[in-house]
Each structure stands twice: as structure tokens, then as C-alpha cells.
C-alpha atoms as a PDB file:
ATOM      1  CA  UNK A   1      32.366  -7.137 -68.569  1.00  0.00           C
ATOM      2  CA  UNK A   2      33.248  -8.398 -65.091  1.00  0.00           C
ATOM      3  CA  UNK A   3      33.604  -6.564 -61.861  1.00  0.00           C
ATOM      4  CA  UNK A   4      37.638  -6.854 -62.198  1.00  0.00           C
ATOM      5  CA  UNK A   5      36.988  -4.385 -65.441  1.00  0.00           C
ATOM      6  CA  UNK A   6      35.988  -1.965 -63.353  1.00  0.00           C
ATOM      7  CA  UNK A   7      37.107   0.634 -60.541  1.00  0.00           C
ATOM      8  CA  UNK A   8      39.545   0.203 -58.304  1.00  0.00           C
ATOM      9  CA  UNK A   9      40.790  -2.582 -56.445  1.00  0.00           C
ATOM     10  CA  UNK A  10      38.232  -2.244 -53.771  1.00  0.00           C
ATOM     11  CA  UNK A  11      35.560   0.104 -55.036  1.00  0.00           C
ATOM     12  CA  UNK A  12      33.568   0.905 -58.097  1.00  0.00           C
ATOM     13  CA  UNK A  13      31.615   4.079 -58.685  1.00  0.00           C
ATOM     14  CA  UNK A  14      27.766   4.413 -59.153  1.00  0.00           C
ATOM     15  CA  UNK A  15      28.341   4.352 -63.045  1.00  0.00           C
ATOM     16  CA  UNK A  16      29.920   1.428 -63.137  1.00  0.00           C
ATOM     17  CA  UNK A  17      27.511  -0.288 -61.687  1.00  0.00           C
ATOM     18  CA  UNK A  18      24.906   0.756 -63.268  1.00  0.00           C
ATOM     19  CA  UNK A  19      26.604  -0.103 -66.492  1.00  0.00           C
ATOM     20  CA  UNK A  20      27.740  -3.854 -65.006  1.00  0.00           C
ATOM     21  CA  UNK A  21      24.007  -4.087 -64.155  1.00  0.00           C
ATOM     22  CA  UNK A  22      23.036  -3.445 -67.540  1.00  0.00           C
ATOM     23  CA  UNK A  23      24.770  -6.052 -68.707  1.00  0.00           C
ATOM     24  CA  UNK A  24      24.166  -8.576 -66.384  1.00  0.00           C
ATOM     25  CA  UNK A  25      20.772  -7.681 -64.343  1.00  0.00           C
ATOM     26  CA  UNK A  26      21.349 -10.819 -62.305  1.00  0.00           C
ATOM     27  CA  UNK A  27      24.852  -9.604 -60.951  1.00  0.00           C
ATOM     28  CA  UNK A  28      24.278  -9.909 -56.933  1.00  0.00           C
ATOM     29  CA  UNK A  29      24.389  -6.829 -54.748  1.00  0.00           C
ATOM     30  CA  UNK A  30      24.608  -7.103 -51.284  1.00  0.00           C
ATOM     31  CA  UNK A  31      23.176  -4.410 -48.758  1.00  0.00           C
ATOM     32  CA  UNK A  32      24.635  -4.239 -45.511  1.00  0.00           C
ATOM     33  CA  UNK A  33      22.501  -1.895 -44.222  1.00  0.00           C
ATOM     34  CA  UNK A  34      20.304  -2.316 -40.975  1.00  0.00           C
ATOM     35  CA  UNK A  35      16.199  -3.283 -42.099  1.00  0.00           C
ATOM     36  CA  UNK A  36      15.413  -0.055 -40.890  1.00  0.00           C
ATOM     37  CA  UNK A  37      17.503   1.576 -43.814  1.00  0.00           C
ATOM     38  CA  UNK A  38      16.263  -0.579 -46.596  1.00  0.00           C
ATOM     39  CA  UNK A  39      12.996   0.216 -45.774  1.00  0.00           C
ATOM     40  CA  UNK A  40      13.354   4.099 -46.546  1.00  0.00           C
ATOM     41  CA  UNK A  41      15.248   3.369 -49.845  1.00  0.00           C
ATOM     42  CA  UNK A  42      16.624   0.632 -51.722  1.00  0.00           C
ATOM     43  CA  UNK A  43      17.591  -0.755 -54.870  1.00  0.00           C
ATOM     44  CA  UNK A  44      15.742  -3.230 -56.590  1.00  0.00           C
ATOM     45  CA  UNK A  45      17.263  -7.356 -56.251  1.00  0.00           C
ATOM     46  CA  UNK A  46      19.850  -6.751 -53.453  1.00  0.00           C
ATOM     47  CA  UNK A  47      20.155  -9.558 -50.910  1.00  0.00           C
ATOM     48  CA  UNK A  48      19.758  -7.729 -47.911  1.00  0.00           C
ATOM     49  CA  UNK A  49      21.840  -8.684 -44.794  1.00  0.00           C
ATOM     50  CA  UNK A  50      22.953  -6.260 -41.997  1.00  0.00           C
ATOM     51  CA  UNK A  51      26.465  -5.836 -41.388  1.00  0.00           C
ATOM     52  CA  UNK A  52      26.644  -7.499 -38.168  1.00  0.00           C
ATOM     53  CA  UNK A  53      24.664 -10.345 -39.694  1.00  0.00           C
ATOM     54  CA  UNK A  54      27.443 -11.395 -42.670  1.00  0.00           C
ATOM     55  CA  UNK A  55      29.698 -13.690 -40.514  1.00  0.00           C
ATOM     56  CA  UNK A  56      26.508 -15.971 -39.140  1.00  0.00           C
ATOM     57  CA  UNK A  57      25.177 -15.597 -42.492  1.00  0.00           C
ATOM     58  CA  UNK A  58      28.425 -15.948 -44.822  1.00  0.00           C
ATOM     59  CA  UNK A  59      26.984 -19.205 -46.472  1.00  0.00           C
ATOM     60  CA  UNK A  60      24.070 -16.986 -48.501  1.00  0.00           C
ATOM     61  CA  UNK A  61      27.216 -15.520 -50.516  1.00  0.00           C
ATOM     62  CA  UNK A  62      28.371 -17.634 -53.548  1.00  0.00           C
ATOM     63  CA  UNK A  63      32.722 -16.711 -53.622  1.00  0.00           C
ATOM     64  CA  UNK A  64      32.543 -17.771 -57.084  1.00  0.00           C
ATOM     65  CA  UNK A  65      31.004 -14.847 -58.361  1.00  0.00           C
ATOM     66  CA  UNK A  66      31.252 -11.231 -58.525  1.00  0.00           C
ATOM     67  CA  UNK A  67      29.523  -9.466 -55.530  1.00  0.00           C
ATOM     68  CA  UNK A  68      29.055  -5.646 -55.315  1.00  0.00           C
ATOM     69  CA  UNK A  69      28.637  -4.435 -51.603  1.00  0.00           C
ATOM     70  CA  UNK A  70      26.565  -1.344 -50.632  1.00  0.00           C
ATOM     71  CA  UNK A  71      25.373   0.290 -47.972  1.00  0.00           C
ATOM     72  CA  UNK A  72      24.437   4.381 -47.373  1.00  0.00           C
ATOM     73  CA  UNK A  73      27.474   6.609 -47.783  1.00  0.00           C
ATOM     74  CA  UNK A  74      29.939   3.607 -48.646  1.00  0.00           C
ATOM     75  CA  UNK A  75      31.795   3.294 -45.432  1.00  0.00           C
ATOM     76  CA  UNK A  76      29.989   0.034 -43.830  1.00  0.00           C
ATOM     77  CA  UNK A  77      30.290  -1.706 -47.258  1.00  0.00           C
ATOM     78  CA  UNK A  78      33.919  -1.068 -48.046  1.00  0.00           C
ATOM     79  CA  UNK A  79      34.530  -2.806 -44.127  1.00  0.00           C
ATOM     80  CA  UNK A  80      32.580  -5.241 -45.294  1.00  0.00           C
ATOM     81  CA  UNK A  81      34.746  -5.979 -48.524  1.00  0.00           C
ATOM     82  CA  UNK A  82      37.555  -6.051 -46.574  1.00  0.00           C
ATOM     83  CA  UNK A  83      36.295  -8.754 -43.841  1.00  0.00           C
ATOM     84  CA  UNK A  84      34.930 -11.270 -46.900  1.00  0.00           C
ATOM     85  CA  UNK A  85      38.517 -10.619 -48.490  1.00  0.00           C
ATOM     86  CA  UNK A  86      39.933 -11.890 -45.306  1.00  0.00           C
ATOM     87  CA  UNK A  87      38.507 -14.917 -45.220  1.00  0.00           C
ATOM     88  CA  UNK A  88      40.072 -16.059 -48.163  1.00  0.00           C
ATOM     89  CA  UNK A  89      37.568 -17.240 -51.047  1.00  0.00           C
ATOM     90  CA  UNK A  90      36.006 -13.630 -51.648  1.00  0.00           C
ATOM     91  CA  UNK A  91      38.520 -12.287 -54.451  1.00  0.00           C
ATOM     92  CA  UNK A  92      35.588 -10.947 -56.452  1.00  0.00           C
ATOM     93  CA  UNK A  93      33.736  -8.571 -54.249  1.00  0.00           C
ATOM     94  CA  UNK A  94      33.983  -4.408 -54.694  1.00  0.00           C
ATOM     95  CA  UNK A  95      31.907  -1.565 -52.416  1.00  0.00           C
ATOM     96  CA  UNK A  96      29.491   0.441 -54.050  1.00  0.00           C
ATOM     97  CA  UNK A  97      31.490   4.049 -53.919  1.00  0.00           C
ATOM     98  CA  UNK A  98      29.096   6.437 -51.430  1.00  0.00           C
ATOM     99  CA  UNK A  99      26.182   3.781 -51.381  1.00  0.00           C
ATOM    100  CA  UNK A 100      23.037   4.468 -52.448  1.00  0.00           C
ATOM    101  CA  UNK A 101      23.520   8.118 -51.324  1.00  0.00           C
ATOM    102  CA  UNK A 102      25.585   8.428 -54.267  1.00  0.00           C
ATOM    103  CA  UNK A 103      23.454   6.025 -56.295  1.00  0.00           C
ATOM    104  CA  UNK A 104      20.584   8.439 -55.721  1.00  0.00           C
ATOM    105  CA  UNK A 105      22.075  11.716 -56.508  1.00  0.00           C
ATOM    106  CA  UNK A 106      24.088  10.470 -59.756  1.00  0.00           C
ATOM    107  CA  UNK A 107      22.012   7.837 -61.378  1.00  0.00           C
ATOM    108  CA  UNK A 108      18.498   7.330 -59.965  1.00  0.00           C
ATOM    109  CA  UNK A 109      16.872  10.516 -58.203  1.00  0.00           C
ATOM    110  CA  UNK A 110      13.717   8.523 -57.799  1.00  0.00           C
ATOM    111  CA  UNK A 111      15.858   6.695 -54.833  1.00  0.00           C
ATOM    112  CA  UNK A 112      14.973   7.929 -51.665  1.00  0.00           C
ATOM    113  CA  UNK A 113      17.823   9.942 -50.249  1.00  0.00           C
ATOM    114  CA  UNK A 114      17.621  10.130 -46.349  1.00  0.00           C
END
């Protein structure tokens, strides 16, 4: 299963990660969340790079492969979607449906909710 099996054209929900996850553990997740978020909860293997870091940093992202974006409540990594789609080479890139809020409260409680 690939991430264009899943959601919608922009989003997937916390499920469907999990399951894509499940079947491929090295499927990349990218946080956009500041350092001081991560710190109070994350998710194990995410490549961690604040939102106002992506554009200096845009070379750390492979466009050949699926990409799952997430940040708290979903909002920061949907923009986030939307700028890499811009650019032209990101086709295979989807937010993480209410971030690891929603991550928390529907698949891992042991997640830090803050």
C-alpha cells in the first residue's frame, strides 16, 4: 500500500497511518513542529524540521517517495503540503489529519497530549 491508497487528496487520517506504518516502518514522516513541541511529545523516526525551516532545508526531503507531514492539530502540516506541492516534484506528500493531537487520542494514548 502506498500513500496514494489512502485518504484524501491532501490528508490521511491517524488510522491510515498507522496502518501505512505497519507496513512500511521506514515510510518518512516529517514534523514541522517548532523543537520546543517535539520535545513534549513525538512520534518515534520523524525527521524533524520546523516549518519555517523547510524552504532552506528542502534538500533533506527525497520527492521520490511518499512523505507524510505532521505537526499538532494538523493545520501547519497541511500548509506545509501545499508549499512542497508548489514547487513541483512533491506529488507524493499528505498531512497527518489533526497531528499528533489526533494521533494521541485515537491510536497511541501513551503520546503526550499538550
Amino acid at each position: 500500500m502506498t500513500l496514494a491508497d489512502v485518504g484524501s487528496e491532501m490528508e490521511l487520517s491517524p488510522q491510515e497511518l498507522q496502518r501505512l506504518r505497519s507496513e512500511n516502518p521506514a515510510l518518512a514522516v516529517l514534523d514541522c513542529r517548532e523543537p520546543s513541541e517535539c520535545t513534549l511529545s513525538s512520534l518515534p523516526g520523524t525527521l524533524d524540521i520546523p516549518m519555517g525551516q523547510i524552504p532552506d532545508r528542502i534538500a533533506e526531503l527525497n520527492p521520490g517517495e511518499d512523505l507524510v507531514v505532521m505537526c499538532h492539530h494538523g493545520v501547519r502540516s497541511l500548509r506545509v503540503v501545499q508549499w512542497l506541492r508548489r514547487q513541483g516534484n512533491f506529488s507524493r506528500v499528505k498531512s497527518l489529519r489533526g497531528g499528533i493531537e489526533a494521533w494521541s487520542s485515537e491510536i497511541d494514548p501513551e503520546v503526550p497530549r499538550y
